[in-house]
PDB file of N, CA and C in Angstrom:
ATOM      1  N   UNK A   1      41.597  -4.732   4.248  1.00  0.00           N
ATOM      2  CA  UNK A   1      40.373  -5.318   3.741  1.00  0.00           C
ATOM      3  C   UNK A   1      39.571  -4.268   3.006  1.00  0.00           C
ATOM      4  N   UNK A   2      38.570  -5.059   1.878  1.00  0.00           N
ATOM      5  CA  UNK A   2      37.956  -3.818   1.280  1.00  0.00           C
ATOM      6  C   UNK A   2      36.412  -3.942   1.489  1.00  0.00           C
ATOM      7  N   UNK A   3      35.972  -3.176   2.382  1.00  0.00           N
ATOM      8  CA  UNK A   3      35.056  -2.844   2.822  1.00  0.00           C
ATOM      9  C   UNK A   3      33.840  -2.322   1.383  1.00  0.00           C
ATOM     10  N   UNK A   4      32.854  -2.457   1.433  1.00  0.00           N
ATOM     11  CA  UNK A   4      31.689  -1.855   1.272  1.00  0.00           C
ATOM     12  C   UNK A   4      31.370  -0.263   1.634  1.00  0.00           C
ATOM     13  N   UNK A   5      31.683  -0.470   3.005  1.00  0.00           N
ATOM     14  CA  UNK A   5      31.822   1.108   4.124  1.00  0.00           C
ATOM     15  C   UNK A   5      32.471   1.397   4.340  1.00  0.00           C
ATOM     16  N   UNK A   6      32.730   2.652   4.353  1.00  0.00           N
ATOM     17  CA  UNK A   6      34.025   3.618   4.465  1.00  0.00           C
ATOM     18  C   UNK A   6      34.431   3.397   5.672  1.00  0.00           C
ATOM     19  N   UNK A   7      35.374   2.878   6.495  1.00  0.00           N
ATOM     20  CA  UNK A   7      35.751   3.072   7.899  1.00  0.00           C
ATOM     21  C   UNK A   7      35.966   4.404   8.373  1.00  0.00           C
ATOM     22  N   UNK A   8      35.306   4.899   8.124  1.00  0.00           N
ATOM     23  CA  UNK A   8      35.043   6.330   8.710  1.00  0.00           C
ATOM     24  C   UNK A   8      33.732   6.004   9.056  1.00  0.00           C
ATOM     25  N   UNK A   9      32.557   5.770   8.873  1.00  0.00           N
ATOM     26  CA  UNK A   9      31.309   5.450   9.448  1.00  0.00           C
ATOM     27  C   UNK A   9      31.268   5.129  10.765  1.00  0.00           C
ATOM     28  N   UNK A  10      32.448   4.732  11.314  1.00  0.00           N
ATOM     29  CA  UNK A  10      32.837   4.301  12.708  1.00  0.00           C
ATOM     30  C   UNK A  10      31.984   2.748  13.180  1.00  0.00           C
ATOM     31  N   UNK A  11      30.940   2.653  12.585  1.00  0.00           N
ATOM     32  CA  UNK A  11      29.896   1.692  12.658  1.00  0.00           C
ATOM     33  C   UNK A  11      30.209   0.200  12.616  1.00  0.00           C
ATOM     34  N   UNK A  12      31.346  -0.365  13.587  1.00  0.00           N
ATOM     35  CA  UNK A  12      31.569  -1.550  13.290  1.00  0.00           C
ATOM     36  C   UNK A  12      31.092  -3.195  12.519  1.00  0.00           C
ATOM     37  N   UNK A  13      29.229  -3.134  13.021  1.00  0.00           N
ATOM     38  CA  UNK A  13      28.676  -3.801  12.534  1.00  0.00           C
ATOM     39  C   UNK A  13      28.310  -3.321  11.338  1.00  0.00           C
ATOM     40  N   UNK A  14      28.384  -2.452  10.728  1.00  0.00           N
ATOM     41  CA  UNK A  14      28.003  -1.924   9.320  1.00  0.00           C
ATOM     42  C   UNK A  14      29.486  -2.533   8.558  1.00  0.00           C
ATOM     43  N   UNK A  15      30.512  -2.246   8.981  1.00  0.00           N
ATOM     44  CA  UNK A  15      31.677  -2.923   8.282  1.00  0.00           C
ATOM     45  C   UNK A  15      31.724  -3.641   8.831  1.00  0.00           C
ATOM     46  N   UNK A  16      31.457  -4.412   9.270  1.00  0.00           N
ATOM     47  CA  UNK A  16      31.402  -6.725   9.653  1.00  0.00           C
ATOM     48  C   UNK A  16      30.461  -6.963   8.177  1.00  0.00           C
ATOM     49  N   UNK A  17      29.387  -6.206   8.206  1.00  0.00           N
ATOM     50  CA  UNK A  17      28.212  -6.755   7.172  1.00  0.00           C
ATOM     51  C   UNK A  17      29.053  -6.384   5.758  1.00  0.00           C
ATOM     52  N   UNK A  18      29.574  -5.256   5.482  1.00  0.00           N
ATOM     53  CA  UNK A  18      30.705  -4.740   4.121  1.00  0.00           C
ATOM     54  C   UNK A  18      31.043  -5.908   3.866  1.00  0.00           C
ATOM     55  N   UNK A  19      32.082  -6.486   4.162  1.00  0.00           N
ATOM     56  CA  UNK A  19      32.676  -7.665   4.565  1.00  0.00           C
ATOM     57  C   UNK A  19      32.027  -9.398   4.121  1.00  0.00           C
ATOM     58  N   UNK A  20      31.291  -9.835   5.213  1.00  0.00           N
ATOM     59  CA  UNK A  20      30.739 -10.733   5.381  1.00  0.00           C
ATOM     60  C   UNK A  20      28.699 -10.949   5.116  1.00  0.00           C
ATOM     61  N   UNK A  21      28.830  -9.586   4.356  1.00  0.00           N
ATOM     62  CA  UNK A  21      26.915  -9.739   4.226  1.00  0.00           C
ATOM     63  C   UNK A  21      26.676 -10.546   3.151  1.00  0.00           C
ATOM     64  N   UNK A  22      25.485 -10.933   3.033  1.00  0.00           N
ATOM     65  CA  UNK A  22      24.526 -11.502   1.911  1.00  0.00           C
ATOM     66  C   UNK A  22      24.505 -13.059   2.438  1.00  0.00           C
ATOM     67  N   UNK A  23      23.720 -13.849   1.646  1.00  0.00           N
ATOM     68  CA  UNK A  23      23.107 -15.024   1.850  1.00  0.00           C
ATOM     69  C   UNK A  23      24.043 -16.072   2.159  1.00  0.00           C
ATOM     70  N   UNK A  24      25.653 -15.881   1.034  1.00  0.00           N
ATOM     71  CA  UNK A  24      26.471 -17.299   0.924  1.00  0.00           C
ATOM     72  C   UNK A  24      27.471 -16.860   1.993  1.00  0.00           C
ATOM     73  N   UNK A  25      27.852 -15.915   2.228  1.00  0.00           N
ATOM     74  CA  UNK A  25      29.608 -16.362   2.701  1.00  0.00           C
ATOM     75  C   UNK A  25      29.812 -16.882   3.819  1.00  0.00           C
ATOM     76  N   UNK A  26      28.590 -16.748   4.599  1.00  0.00           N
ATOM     77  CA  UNK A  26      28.403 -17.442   6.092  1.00  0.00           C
ATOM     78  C   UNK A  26      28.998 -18.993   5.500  1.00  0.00           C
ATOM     79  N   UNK A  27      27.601 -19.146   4.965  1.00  0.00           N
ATOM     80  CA  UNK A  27      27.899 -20.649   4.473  1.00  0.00           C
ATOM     81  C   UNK A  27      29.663 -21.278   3.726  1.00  0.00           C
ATOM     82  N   UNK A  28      29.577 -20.450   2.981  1.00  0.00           N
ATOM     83  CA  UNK A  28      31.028 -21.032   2.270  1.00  0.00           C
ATOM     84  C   UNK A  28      31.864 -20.775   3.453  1.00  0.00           C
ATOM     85  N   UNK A  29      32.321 -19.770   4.204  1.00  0.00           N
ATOM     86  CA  UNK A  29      32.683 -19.431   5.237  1.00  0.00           C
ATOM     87  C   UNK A  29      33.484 -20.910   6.428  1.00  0.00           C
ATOM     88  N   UNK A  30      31.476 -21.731   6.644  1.00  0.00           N
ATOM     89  CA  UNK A  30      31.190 -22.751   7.532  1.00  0.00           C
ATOM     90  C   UNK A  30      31.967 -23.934   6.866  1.00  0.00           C
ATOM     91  N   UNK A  31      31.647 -24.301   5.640  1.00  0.00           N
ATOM     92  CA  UNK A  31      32.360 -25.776   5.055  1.00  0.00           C
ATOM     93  C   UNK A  31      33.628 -25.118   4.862  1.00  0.00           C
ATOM     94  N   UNK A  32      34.311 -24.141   4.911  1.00  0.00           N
ATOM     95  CA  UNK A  32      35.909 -24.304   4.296  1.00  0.00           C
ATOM     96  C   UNK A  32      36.340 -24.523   5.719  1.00  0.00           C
ATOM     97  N   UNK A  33      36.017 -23.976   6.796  1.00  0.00           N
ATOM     98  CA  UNK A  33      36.506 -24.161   8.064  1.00  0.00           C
ATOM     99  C   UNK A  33      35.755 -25.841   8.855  1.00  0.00           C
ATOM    100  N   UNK A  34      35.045 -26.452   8.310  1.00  0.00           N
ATOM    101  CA  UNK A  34      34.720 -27.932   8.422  1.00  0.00           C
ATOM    102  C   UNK A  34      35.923 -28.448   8.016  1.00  0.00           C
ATOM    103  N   UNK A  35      36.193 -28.349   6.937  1.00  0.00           N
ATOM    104  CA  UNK A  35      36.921 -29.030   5.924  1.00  0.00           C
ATOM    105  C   UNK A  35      38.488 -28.603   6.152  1.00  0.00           C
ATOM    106  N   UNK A  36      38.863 -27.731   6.521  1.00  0.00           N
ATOM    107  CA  UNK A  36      40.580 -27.256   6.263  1.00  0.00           C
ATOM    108  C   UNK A  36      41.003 -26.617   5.701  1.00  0.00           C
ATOM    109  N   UNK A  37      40.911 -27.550   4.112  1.00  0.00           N
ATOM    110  CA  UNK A  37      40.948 -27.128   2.505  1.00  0.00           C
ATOM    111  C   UNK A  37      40.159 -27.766   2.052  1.00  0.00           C
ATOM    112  N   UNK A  38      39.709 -26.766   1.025  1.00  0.00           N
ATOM    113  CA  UNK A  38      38.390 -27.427   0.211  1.00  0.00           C
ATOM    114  C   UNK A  38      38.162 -27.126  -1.168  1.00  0.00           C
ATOM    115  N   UNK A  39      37.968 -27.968  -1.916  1.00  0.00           N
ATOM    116  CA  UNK A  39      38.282 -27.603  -3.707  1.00  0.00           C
ATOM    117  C   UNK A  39      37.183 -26.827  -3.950  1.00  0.00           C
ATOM    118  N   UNK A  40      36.904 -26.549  -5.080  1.00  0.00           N
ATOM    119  CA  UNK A  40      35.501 -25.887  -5.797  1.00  0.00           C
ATOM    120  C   UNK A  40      34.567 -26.855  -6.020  1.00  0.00           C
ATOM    121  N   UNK A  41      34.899 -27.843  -6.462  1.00  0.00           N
ATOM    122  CA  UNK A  41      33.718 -28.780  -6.998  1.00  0.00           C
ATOM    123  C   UNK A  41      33.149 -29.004  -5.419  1.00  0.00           C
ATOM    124  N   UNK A  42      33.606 -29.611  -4.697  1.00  0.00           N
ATOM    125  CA  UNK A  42      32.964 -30.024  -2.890  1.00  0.00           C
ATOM    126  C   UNK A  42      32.752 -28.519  -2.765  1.00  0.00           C
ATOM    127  N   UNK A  43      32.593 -27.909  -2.502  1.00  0.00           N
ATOM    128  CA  UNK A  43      32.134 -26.828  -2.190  1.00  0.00           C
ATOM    129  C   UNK A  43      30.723 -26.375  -2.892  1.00  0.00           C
ATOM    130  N   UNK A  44      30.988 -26.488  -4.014  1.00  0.00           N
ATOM    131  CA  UNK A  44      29.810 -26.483  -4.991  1.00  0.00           C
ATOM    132  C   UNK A  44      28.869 -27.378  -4.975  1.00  0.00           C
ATOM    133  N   UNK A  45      29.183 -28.819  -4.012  1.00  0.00           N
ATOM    134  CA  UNK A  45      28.556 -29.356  -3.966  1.00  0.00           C
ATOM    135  C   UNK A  45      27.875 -29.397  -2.659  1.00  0.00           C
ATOM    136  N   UNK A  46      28.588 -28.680  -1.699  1.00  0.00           N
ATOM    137  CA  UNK A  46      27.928 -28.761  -0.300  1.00  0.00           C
ATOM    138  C   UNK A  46      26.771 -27.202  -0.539  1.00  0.00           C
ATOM    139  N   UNK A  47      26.797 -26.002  -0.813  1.00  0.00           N
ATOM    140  CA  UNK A  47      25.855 -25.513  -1.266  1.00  0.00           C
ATOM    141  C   UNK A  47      24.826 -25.756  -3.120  1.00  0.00           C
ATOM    142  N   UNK A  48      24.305 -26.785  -2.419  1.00  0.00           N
ATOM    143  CA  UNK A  48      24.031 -26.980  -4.150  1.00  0.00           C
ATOM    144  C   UNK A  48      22.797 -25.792  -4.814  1.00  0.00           C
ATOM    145  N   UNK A  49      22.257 -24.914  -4.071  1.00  0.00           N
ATOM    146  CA  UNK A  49      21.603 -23.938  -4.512  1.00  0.00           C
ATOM    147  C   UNK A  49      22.298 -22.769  -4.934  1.00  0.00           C
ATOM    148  N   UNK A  50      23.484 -22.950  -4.928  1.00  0.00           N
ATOM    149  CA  UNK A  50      24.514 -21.877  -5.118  1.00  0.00           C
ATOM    150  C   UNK A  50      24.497 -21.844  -6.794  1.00  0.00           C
ATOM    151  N   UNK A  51      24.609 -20.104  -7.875  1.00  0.00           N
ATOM    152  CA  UNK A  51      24.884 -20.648  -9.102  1.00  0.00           C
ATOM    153  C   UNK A  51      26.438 -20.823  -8.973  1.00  0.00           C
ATOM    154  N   UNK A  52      27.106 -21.207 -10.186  1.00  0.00           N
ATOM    155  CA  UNK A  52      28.565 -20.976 -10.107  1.00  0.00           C
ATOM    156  C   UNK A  52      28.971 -19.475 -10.323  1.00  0.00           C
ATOM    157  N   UNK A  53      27.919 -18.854 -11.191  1.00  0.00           N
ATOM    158  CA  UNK A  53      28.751 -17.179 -11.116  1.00  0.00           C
ATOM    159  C   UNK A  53      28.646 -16.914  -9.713  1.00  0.00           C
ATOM    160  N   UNK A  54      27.847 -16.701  -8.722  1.00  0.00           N
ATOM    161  CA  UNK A  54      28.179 -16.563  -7.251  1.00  0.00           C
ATOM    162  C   UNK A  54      28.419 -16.716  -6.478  1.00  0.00           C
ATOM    163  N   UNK A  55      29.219 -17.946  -6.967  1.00  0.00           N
ATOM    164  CA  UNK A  55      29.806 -18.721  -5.688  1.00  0.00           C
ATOM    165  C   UNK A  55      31.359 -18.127  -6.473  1.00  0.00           C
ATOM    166  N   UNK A  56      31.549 -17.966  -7.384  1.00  0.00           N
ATOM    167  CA  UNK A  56      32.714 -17.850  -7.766  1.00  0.00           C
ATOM    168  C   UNK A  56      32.943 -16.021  -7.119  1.00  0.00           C
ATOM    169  N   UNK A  57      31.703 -15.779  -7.174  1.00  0.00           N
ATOM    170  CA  UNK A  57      32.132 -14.151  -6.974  1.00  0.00           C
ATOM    171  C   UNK A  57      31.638 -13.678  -5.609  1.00  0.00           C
ATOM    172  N   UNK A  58      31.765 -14.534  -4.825  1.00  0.00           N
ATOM    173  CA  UNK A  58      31.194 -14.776  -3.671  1.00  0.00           C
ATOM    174  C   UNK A  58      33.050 -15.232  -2.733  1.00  0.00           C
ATOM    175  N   UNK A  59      33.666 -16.016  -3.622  1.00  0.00           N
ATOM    176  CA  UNK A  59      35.130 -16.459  -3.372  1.00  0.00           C
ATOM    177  C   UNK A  59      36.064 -15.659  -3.695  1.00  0.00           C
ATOM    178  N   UNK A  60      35.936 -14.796  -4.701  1.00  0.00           N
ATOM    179  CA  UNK A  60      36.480 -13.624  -4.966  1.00  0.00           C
ATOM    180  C   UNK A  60      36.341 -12.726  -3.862  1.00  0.00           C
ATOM    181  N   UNK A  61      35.810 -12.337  -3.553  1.00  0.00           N
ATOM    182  CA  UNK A  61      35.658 -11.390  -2.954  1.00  0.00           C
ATOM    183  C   UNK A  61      35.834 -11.863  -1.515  1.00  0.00           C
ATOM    184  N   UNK A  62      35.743 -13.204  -0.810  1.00  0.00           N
ATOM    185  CA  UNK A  62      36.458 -13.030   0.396  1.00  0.00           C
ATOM    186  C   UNK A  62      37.689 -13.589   0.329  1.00  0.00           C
ATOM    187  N   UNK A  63      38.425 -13.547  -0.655  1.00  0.00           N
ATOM    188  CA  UNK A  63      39.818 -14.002  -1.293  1.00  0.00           C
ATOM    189  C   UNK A  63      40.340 -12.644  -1.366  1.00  0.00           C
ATOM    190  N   UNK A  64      40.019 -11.420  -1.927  1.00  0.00           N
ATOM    191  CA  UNK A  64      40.220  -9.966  -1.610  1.00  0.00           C
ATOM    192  C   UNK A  64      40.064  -9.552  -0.408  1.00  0.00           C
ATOM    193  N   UNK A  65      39.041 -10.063   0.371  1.00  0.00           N
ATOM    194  CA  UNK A  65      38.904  -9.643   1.681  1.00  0.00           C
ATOM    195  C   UNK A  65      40.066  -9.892   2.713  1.00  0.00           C
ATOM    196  N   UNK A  66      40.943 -11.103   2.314  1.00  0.00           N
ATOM    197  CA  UNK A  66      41.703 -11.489   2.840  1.00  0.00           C
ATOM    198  C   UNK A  66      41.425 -12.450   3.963  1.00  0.00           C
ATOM    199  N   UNK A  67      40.038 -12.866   3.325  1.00  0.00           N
ATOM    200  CA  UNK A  67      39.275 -13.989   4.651  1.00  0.00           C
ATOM    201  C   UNK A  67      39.568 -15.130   4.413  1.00  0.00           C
ATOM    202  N   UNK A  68      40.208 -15.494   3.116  1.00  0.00           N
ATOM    203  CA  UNK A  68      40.101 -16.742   2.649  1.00  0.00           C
ATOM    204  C   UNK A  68      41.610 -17.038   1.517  1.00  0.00           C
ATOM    205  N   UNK A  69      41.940 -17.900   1.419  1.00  0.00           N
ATOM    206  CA  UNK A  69      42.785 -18.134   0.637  1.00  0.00           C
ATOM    207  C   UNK A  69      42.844 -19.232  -0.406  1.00  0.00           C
ATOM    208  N   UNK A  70      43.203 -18.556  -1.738  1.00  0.00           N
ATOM    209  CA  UNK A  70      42.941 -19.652  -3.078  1.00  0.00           C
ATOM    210  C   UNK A  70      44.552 -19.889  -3.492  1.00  0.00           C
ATOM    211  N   UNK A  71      44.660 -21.374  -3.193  1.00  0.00           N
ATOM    212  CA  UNK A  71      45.691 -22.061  -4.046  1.00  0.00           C
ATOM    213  C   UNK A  71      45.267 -22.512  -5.730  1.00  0.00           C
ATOM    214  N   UNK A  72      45.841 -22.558  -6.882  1.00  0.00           N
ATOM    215  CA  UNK A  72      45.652 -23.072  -7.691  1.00  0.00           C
ATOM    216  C   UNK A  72      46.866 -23.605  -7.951  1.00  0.00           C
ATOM    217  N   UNK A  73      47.071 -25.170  -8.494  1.00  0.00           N
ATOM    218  CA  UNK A  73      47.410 -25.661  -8.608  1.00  0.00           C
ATOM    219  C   UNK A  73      47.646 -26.204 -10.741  1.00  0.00           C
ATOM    220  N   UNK A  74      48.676 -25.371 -11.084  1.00  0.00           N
ATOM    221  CA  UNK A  74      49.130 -25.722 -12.693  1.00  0.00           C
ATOM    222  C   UNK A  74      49.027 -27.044 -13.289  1.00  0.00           C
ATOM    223  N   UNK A  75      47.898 -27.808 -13.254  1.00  0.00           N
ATOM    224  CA  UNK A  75      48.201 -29.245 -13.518  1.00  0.00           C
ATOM    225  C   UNK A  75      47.201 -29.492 -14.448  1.00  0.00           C
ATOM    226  N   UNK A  76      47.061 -30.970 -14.855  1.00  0.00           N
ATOM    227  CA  UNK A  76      45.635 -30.763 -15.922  1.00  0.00           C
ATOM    228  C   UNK A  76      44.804 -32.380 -14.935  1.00  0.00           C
ATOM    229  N   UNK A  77      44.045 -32.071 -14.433  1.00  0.00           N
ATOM    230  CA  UNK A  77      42.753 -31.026 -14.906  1.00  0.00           C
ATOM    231  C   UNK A  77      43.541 -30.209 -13.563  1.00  0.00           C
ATOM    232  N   UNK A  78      42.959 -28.705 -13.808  1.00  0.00           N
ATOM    233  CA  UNK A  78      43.641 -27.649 -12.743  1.00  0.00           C
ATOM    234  C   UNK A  78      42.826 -27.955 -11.682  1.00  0.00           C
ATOM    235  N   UNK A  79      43.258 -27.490 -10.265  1.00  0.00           N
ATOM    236  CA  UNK A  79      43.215 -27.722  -9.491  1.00  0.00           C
ATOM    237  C   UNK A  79      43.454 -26.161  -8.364  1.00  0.00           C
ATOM    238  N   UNK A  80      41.924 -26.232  -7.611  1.00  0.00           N
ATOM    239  CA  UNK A  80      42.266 -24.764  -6.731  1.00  0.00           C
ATOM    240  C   UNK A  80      41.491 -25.423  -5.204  1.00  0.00           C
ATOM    241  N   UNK A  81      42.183 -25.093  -4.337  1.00  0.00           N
ATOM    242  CA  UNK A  81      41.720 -25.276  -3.428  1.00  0.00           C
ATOM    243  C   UNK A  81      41.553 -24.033  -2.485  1.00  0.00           C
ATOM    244  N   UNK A  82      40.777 -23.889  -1.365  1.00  0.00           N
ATOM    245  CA  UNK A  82      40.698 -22.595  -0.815  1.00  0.00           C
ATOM    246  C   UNK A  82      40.691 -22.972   0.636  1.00  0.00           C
ATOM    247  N   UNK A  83      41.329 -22.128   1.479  1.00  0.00           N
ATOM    248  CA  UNK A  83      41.454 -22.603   3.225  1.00  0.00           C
ATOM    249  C   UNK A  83      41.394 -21.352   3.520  1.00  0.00           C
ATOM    250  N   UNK A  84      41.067 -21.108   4.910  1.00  0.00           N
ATOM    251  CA  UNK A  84      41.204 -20.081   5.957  1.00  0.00           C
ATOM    252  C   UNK A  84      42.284 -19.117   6.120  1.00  0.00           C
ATOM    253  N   UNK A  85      42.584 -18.077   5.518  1.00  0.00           N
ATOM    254  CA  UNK A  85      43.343 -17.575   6.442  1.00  0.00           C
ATOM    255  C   UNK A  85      43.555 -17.162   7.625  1.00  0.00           C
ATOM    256  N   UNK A  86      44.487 -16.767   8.319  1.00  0.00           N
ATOM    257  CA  UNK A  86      44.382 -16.030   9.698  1.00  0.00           C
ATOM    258  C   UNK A  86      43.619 -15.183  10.237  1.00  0.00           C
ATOM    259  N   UNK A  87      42.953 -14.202   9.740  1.00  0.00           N
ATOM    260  CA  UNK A  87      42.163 -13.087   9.429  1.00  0.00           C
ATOM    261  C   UNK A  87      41.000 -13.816   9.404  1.00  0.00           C
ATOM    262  N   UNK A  88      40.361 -15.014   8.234  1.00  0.00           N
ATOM    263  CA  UNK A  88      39.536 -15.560   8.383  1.00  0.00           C
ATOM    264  C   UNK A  88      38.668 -16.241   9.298  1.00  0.00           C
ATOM    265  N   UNK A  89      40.247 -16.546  10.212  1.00  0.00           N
ATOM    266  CA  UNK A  89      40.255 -17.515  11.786  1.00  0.00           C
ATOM    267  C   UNK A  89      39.515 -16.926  12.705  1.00  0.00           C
ATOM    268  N   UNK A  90      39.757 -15.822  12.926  1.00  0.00           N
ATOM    269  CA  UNK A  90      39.079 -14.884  13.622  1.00  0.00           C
ATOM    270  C   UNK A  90      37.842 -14.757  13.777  1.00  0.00           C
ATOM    271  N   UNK A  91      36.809 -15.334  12.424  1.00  0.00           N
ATOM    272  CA  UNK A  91      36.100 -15.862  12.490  1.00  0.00           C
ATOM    273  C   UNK A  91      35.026 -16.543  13.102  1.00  0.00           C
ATOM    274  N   UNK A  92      35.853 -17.982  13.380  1.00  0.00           N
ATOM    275  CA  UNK A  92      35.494 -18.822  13.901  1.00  0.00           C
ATOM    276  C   UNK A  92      34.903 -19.303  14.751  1.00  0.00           C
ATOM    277  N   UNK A  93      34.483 -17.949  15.599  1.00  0.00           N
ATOM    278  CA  UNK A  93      33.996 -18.089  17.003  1.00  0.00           C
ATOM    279  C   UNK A  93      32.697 -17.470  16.838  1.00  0.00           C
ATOM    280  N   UNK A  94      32.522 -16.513  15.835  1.00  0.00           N
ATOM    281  CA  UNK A  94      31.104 -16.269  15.342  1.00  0.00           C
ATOM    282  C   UNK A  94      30.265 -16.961  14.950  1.00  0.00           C
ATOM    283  N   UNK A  95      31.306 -18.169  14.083  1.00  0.00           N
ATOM    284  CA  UNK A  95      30.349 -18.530  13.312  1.00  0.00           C
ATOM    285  C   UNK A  95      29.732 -20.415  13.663  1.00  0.00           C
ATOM    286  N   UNK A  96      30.598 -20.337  15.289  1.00  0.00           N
ATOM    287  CA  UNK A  96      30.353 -21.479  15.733  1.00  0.00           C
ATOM    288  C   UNK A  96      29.191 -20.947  16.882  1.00  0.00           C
ATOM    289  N   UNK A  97      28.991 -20.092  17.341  1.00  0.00           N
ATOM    290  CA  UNK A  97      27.993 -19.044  18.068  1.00  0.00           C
ATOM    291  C   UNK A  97      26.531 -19.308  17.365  1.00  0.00           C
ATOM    292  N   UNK A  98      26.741 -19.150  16.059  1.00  0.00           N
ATOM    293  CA  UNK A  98      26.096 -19.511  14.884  1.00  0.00           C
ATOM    294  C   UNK A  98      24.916 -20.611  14.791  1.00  0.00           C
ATOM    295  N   UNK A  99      26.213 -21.663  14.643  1.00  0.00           N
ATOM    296  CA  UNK A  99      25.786 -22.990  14.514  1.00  0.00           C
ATOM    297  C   UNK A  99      25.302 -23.460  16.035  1.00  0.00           C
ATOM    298  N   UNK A 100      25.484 -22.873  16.681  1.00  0.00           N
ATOM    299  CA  UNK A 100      25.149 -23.491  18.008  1.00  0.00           C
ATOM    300  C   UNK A 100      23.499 -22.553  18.040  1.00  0.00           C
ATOM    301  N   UNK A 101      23.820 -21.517  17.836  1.00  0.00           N
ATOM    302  CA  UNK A 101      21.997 -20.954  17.747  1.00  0.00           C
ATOM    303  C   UNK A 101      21.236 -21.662  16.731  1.00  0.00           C
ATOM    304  N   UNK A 102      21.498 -21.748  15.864  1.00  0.00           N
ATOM    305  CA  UNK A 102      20.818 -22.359  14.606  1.00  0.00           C
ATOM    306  C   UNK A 102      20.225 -23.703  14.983  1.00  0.00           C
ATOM    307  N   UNK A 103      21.057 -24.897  15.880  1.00  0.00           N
ATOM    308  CA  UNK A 103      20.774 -26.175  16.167  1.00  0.00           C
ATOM    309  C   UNK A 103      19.930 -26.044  17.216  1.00  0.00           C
ATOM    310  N   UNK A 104      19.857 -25.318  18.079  1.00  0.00           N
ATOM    311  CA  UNK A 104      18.896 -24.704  19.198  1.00  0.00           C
ATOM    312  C   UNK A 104      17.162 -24.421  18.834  1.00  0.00           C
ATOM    313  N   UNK A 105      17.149 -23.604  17.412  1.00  0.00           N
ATOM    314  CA  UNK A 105      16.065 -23.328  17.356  1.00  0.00           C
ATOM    315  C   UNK A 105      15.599 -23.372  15.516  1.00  0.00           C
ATOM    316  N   UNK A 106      16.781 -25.199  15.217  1.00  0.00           N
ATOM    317  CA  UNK A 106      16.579 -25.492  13.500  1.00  0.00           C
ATOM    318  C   UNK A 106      14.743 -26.222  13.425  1.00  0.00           C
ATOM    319  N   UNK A 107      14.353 -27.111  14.900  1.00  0.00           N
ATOM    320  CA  UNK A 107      12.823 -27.224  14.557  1.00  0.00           C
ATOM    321  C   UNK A 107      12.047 -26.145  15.129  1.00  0.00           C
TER     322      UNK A 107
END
């Protein structure tokens, strides 16, 4: 994975945040693992405050991370869908930790 922080920092939560920091990837993160597989347009549409340059470079980069995985599909109109990888899976338990704090204290 390509970190932000040097894994030499030893600082685990400093490389979790390398990784997984800033506003979207939680989120994109949450609907691809709702969903299974999930195209760009539904995705784009479940964060609709998202622009497309950062959601696109927001997918890039946990597609490099190896958190996530992009199929594209050669067809017309093209077609990409993106799912979880294994690595990503790992995940899952954070970010349902998450959602369970969030619903606790959303009023």
């Amino acid at each position: 994975m390509k970190g932000n922080t040097s894994k030499t920092s030893k600082c685990p939560v400093k490389y979790t945040l390398s990784i997984m920091g800033g506003k979207w990837k939680w989120a994109i993160l949450w609907y691809i693992y709702k969903d299974d597989v999930i195209r760009y347009s539904k995705l784009k549409n479940q964060l609709k405050s998202i622009a497309d340059k950062t959601l696109s470079q927001q997918l890039k980069e946990l597609e490099e991370n190896q958190i996530i995985h992009r199929e594209q599909y050669n067809q017309i109109p093209p077609r990409v869908e993106y799912s979880l990888t294994e690595n990503g899976k790992t995940l899952i338990p954070i970010i349902e930790l998450m959602a369970k704090w969030g619903k606790n204290y959303i009023d």
